[in-house]
PDB file of N, CA and C in Angstrom:
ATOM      1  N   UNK A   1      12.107  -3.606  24.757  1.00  0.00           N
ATOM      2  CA  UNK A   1      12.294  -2.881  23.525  1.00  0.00           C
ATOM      3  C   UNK A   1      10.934  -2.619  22.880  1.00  0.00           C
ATOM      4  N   UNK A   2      10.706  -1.401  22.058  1.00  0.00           N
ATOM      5  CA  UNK A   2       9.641  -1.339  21.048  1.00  0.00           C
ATOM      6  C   UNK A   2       9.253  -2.136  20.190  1.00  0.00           C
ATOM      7  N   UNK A   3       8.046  -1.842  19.839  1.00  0.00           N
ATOM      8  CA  UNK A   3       7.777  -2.421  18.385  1.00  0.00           C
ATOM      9  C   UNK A   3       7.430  -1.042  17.299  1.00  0.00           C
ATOM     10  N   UNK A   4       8.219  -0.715  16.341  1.00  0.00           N
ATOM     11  CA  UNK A   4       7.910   0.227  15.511  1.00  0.00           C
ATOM     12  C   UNK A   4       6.065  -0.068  15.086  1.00  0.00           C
ATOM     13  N   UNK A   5       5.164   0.960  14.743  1.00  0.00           N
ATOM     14  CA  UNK A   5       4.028   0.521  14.893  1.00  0.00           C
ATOM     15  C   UNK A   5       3.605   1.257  13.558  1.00  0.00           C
ATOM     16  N   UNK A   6       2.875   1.222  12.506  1.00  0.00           N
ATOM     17  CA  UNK A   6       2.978   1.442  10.825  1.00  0.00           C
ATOM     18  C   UNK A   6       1.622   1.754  10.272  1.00  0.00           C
ATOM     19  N   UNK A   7       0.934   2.463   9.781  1.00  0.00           N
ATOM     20  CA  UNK A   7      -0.312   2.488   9.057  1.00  0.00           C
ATOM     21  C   UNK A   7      -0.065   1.142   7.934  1.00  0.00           C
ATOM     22  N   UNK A   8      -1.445   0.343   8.008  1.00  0.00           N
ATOM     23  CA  UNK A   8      -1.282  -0.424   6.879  1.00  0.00           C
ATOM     24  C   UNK A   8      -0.852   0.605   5.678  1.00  0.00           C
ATOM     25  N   UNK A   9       0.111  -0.305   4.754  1.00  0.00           N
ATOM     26  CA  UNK A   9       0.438   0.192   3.291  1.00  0.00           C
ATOM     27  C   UNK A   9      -0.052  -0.585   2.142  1.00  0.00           C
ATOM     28  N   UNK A  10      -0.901  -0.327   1.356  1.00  0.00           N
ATOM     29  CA  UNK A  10      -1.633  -0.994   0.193  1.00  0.00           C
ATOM     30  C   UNK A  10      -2.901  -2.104   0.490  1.00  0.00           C
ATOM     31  N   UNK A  11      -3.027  -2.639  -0.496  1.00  0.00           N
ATOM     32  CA  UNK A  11      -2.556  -3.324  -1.525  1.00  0.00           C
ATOM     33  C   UNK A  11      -2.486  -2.080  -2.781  1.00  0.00           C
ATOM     34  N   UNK A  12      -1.803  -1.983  -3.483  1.00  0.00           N
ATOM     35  CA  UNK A  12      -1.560  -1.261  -4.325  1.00  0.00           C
ATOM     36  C   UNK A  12      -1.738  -2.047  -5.913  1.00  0.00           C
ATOM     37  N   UNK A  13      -2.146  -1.010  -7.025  1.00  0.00           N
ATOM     38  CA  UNK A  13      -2.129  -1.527  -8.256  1.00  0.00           C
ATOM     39  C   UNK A  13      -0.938  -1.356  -9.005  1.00  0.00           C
ATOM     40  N   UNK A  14      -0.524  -2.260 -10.249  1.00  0.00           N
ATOM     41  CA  UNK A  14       0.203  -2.231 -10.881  1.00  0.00           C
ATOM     42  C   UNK A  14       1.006  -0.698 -10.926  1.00  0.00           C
ATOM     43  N   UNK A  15       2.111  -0.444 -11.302  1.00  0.00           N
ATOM     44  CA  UNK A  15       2.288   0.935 -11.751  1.00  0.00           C
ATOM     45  C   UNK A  15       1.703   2.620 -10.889  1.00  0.00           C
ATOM     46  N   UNK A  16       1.124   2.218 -10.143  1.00  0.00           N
ATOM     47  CA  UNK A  16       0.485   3.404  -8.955  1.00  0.00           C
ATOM     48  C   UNK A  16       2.017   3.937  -8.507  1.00  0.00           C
ATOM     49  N   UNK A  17       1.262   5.197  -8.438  1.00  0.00           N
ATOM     50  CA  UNK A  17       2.030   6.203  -7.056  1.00  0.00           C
ATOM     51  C   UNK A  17       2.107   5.724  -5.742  1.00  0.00           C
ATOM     52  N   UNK A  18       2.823   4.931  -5.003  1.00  0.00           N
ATOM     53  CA  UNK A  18       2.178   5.034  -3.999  1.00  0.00           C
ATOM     54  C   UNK A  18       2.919   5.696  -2.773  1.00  0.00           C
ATOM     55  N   UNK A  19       2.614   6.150  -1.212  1.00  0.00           N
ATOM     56  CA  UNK A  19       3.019   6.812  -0.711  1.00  0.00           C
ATOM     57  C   UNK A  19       4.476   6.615  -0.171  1.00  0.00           C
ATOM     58  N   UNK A  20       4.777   7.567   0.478  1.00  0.00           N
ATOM     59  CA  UNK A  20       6.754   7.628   0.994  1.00  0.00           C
ATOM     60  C   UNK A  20       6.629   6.665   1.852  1.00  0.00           C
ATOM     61  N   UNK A  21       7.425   5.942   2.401  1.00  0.00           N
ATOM     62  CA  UNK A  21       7.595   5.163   3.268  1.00  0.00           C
ATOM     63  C   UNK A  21       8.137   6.313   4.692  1.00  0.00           C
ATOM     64  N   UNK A  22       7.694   6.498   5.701  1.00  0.00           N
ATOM     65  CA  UNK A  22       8.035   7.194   6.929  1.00  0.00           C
ATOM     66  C   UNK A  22       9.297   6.769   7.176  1.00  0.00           C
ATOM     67  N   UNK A  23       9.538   7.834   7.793  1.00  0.00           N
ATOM     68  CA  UNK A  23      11.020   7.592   8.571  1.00  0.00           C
ATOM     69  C   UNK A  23      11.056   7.564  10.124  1.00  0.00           C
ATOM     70  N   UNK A  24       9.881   7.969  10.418  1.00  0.00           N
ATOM     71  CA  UNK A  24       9.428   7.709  11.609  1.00  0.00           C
ATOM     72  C   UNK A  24       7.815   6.640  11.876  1.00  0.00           C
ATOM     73  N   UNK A  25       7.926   6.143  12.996  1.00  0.00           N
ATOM     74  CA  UNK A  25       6.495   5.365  13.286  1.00  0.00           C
ATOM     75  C   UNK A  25       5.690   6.368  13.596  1.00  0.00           C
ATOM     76  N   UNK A  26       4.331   5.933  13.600  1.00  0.00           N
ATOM     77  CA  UNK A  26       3.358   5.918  14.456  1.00  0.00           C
ATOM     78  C   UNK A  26       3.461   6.387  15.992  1.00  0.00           C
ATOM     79  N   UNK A  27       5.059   5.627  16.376  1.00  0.00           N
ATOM     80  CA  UNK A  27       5.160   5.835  18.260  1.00  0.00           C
ATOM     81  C   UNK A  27       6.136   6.137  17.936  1.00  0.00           C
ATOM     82  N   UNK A  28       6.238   6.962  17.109  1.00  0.00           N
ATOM     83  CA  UNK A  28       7.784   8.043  17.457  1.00  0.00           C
ATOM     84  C   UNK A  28       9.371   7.204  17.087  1.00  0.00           C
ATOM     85  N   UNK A  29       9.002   6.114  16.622  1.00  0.00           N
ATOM     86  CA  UNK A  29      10.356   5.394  16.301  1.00  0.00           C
ATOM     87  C   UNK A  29      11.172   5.431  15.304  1.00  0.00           C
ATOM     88  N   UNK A  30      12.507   6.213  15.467  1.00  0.00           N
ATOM     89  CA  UNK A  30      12.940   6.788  14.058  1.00  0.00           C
ATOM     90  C   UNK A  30      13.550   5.977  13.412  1.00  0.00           C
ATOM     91  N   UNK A  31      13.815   5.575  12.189  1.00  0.00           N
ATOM     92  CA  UNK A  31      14.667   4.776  11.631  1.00  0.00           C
ATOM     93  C   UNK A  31      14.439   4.754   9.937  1.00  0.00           C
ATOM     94  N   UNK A  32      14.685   3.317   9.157  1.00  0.00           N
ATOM     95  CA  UNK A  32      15.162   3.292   7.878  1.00  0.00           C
ATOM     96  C   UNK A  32      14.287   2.479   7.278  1.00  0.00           C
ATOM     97  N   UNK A  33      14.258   2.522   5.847  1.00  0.00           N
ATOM     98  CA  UNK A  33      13.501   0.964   5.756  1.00  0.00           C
ATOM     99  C   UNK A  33      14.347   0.665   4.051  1.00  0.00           C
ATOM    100  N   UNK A  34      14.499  -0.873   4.221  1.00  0.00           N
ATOM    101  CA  UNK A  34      15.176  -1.574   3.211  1.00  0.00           C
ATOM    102  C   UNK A  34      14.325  -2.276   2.445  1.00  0.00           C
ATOM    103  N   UNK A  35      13.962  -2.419   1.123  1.00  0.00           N
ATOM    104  CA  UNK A  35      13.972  -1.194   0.778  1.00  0.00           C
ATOM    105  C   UNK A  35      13.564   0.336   0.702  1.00  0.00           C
ATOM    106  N   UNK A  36      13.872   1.167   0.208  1.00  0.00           N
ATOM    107  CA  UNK A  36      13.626   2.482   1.089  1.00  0.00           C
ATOM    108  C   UNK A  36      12.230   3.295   0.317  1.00  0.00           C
ATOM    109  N   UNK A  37      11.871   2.557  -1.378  1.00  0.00           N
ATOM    110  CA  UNK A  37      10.737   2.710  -1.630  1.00  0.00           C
ATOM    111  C   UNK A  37      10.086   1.919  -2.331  1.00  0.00           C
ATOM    112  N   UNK A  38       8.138   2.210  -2.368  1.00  0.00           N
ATOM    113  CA  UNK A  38       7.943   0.791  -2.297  1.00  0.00           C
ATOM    114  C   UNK A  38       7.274   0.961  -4.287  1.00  0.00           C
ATOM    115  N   UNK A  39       8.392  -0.245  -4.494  1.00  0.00           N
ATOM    116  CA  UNK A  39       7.878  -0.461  -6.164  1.00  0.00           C
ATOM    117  C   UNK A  39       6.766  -1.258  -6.394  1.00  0.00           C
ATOM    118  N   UNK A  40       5.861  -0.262  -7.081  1.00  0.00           N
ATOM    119  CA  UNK A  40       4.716  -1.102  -7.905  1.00  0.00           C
ATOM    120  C   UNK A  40       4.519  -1.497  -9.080  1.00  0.00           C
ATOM    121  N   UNK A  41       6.267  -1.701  -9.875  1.00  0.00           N
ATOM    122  CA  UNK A  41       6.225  -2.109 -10.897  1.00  0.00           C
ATOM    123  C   UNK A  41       6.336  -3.191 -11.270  1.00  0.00           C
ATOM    124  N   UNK A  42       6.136  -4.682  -9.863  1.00  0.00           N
ATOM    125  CA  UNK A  42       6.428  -5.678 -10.150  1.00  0.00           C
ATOM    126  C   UNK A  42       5.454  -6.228  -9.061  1.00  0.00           C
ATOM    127  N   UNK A  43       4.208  -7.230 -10.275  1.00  0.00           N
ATOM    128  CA  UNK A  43       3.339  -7.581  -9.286  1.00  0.00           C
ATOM    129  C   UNK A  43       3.487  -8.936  -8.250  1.00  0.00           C
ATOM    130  N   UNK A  44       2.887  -9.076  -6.961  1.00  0.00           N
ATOM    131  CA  UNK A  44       3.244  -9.920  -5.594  1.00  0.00           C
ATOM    132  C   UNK A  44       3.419  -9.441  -4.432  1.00  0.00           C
ATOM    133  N   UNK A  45       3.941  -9.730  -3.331  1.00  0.00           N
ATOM    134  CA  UNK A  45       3.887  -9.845  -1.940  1.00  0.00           C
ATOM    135  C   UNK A  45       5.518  -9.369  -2.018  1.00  0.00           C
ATOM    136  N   UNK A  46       5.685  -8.133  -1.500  1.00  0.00           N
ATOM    137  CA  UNK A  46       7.281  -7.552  -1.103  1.00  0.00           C
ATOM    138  C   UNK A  46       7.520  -7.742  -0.160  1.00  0.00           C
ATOM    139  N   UNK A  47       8.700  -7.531   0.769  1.00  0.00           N
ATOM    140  CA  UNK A  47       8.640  -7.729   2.288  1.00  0.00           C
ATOM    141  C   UNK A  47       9.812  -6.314   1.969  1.00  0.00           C
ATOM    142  N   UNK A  48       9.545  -5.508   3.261  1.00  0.00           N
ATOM    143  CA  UNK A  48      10.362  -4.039   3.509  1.00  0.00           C
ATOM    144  C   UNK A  48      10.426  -4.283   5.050  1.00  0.00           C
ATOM    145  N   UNK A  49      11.653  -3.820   5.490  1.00  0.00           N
ATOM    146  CA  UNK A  49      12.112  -3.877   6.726  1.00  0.00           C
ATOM    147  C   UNK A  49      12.225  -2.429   7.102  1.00  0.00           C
ATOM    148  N   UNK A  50      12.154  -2.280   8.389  1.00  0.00           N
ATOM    149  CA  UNK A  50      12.179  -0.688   8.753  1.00  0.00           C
ATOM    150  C   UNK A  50      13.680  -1.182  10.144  1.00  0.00           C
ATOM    151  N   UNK A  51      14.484  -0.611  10.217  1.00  0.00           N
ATOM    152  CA  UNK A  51      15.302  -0.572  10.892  1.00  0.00           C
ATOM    153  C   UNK A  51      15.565   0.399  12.223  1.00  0.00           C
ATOM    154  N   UNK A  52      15.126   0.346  12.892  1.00  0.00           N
ATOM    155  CA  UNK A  52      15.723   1.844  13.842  1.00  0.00           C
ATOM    156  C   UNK A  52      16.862   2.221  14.034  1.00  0.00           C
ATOM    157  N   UNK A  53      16.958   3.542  14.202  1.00  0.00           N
ATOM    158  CA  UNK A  53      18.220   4.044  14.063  1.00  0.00           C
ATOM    159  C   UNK A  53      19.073   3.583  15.257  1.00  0.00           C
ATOM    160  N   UNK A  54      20.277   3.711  15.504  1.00  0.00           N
ATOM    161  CA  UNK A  54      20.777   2.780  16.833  1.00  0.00           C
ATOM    162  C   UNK A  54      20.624   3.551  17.995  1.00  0.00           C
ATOM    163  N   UNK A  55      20.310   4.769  18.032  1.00  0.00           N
ATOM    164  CA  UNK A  55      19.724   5.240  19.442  1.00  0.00           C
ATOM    165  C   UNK A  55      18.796   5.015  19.910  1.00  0.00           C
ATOM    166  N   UNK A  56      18.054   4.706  19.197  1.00  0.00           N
ATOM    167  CA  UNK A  56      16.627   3.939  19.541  1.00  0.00           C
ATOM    168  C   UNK A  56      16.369   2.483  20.155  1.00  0.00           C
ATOM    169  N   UNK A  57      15.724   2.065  21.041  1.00  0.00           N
ATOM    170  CA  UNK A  57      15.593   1.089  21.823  1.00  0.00           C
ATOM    171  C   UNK A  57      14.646   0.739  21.592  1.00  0.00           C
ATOM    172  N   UNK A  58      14.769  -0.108  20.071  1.00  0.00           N
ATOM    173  CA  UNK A  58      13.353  -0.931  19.270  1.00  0.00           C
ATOM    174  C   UNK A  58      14.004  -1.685  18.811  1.00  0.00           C
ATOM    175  N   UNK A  59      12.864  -2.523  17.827  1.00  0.00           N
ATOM    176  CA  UNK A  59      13.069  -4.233  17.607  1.00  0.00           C
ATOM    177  C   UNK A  59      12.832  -3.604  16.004  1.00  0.00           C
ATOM    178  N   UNK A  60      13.418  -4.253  14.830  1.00  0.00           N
ATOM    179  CA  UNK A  60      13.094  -4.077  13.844  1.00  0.00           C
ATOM    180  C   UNK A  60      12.275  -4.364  13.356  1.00  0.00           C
ATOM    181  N   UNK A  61      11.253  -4.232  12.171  1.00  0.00           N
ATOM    182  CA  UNK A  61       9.929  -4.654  11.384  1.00  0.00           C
ATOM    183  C   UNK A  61       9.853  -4.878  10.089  1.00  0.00           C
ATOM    184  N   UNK A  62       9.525  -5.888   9.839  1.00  0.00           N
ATOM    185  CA  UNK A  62       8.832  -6.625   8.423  1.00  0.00           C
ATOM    186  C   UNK A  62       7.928  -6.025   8.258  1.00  0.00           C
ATOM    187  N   UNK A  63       7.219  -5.494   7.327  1.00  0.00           N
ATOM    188  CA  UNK A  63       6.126  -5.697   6.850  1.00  0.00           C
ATOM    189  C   UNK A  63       5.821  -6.001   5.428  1.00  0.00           C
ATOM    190  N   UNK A  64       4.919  -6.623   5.134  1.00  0.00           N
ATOM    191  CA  UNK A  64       4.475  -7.060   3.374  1.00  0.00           C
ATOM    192  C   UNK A  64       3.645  -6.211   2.684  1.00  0.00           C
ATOM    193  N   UNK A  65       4.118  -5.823   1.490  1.00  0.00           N
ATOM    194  CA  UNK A  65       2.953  -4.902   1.128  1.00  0.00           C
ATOM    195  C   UNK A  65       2.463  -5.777  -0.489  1.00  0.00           C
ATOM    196  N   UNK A  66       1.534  -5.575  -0.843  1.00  0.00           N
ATOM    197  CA  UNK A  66       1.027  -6.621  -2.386  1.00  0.00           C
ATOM    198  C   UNK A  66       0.899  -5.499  -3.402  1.00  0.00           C
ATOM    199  N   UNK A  67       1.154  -6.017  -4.502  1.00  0.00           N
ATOM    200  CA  UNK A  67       0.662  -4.781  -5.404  1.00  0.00           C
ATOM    201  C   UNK A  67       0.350  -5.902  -6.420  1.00  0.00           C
ATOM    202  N   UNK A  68      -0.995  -6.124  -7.091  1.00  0.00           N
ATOM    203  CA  UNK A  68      -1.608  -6.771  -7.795  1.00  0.00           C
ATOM    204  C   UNK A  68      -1.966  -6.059  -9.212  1.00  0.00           C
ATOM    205  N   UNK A  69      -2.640  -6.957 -10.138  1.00  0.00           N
ATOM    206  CA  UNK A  69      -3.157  -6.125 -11.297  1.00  0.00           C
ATOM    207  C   UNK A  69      -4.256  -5.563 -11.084  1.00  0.00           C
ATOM    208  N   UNK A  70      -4.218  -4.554 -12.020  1.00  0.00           N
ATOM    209  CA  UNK A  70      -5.737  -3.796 -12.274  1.00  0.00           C
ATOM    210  C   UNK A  70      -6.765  -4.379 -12.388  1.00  0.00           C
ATOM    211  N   UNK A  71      -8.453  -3.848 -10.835  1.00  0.00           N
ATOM    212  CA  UNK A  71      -9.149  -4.661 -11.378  1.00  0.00           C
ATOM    213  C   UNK A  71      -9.869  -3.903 -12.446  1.00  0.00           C
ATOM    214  N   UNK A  72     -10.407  -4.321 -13.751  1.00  0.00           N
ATOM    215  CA  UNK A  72     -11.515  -3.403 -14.208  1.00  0.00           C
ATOM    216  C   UNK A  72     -13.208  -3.969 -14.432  1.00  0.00           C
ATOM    217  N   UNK A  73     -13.784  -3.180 -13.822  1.00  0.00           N
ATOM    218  CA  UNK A  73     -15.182  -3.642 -13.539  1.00  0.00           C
ATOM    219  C   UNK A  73     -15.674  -3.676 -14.648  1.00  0.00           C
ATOM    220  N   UNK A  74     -16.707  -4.707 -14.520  1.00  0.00           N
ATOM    221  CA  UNK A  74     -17.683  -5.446 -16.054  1.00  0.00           C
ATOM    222  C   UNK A  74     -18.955  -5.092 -15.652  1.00  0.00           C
ATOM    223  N   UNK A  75     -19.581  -4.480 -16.253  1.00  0.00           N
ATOM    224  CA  UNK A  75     -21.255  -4.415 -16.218  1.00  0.00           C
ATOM    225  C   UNK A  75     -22.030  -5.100 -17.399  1.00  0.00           C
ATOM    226  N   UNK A  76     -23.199  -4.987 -16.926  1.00  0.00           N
ATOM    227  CA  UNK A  76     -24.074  -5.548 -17.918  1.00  0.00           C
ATOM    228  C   UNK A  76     -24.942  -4.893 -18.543  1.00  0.00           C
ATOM    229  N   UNK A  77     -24.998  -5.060 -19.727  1.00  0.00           N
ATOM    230  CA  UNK A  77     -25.509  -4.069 -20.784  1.00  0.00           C
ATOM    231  C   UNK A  77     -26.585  -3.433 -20.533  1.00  0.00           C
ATOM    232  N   UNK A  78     -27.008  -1.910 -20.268  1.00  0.00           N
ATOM    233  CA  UNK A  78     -28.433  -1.784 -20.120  1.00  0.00           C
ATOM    234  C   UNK A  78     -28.542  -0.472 -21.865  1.00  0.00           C
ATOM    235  N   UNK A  79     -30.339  -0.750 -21.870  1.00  0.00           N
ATOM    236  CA  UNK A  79     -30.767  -0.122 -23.038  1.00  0.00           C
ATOM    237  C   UNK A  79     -31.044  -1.092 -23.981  1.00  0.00           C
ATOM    238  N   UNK A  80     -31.362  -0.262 -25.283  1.00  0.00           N
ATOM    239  CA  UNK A  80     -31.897   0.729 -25.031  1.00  0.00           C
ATOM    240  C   UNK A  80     -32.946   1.258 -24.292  1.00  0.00           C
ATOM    241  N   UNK A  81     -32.926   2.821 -24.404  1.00  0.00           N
ATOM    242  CA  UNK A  81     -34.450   3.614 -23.950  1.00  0.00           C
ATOM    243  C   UNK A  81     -34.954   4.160 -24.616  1.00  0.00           C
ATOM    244  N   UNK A  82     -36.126   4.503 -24.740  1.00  0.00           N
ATOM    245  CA  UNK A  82     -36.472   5.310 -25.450  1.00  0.00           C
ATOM    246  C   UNK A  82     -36.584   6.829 -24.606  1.00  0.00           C
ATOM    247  N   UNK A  83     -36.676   7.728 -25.113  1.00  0.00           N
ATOM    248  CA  UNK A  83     -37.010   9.245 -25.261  1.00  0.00           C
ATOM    249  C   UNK A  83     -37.856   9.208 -24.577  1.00  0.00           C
ATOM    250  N   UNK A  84     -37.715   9.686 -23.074  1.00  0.00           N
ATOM    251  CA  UNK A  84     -39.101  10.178 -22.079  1.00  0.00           C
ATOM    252  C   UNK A  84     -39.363   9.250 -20.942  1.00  0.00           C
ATOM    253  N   UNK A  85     -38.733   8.195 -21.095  1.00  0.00           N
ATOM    254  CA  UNK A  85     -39.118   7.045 -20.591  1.00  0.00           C
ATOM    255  C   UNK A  85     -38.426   6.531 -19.958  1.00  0.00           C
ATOM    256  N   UNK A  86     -39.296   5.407 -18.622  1.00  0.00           N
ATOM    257  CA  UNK A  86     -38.477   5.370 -17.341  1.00  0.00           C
ATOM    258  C   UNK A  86     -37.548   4.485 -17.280  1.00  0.00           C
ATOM    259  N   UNK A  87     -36.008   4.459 -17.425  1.00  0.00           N
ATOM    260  CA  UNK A  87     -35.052   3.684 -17.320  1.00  0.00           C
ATOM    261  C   UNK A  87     -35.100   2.560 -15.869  1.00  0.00           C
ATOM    262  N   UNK A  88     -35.328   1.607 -15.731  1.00  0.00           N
ATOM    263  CA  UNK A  88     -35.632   0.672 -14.868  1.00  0.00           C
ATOM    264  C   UNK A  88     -34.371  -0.283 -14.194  1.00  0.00           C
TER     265      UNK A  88
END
């Protein structure tokens, strides 16, 4: 039997768009996935199953996808400058 075969999906942020879940693999394997889309409105580790359809002569698939919080980057203060002069 197959193994349905998947582009990694995420890690995704809070609240994001993120893409359709296929209905087909990578190797041509058609089938379903439970659940059928992937929510990023609740942050952690999901598990989605992809099912093949029963004409298909494959093995079903787990995969985990994470959707974490927002990171937001911290810098460190630069300035002032003065007028003309070489920012370092």
């Amino acid at each position: 039997m197959a193994k349905p075969n998947f582009q990694q999906f995420g890690p995704y942020c809070l609240n994001v768009t993120p893409e359709i879940l296929p209905d087909v693999s990578i190797n041509e394997i058609k089938g379903t996935w439970k659940p059928a889309i992937i929510d990023t409105k609740t942050k952690g580790t999901q598990t989605y199953t992809f099912t093949p359809d029963a004409d298909q002569c494959a093995l079903s698939v787990k995969i985990e996808i994470e959707v974490s919080d927002e990171i937001k980057p911290v810098f460190v203060a630069l300035g002032p400058f003065c007028v003309n002069s070489d920012a370092h």
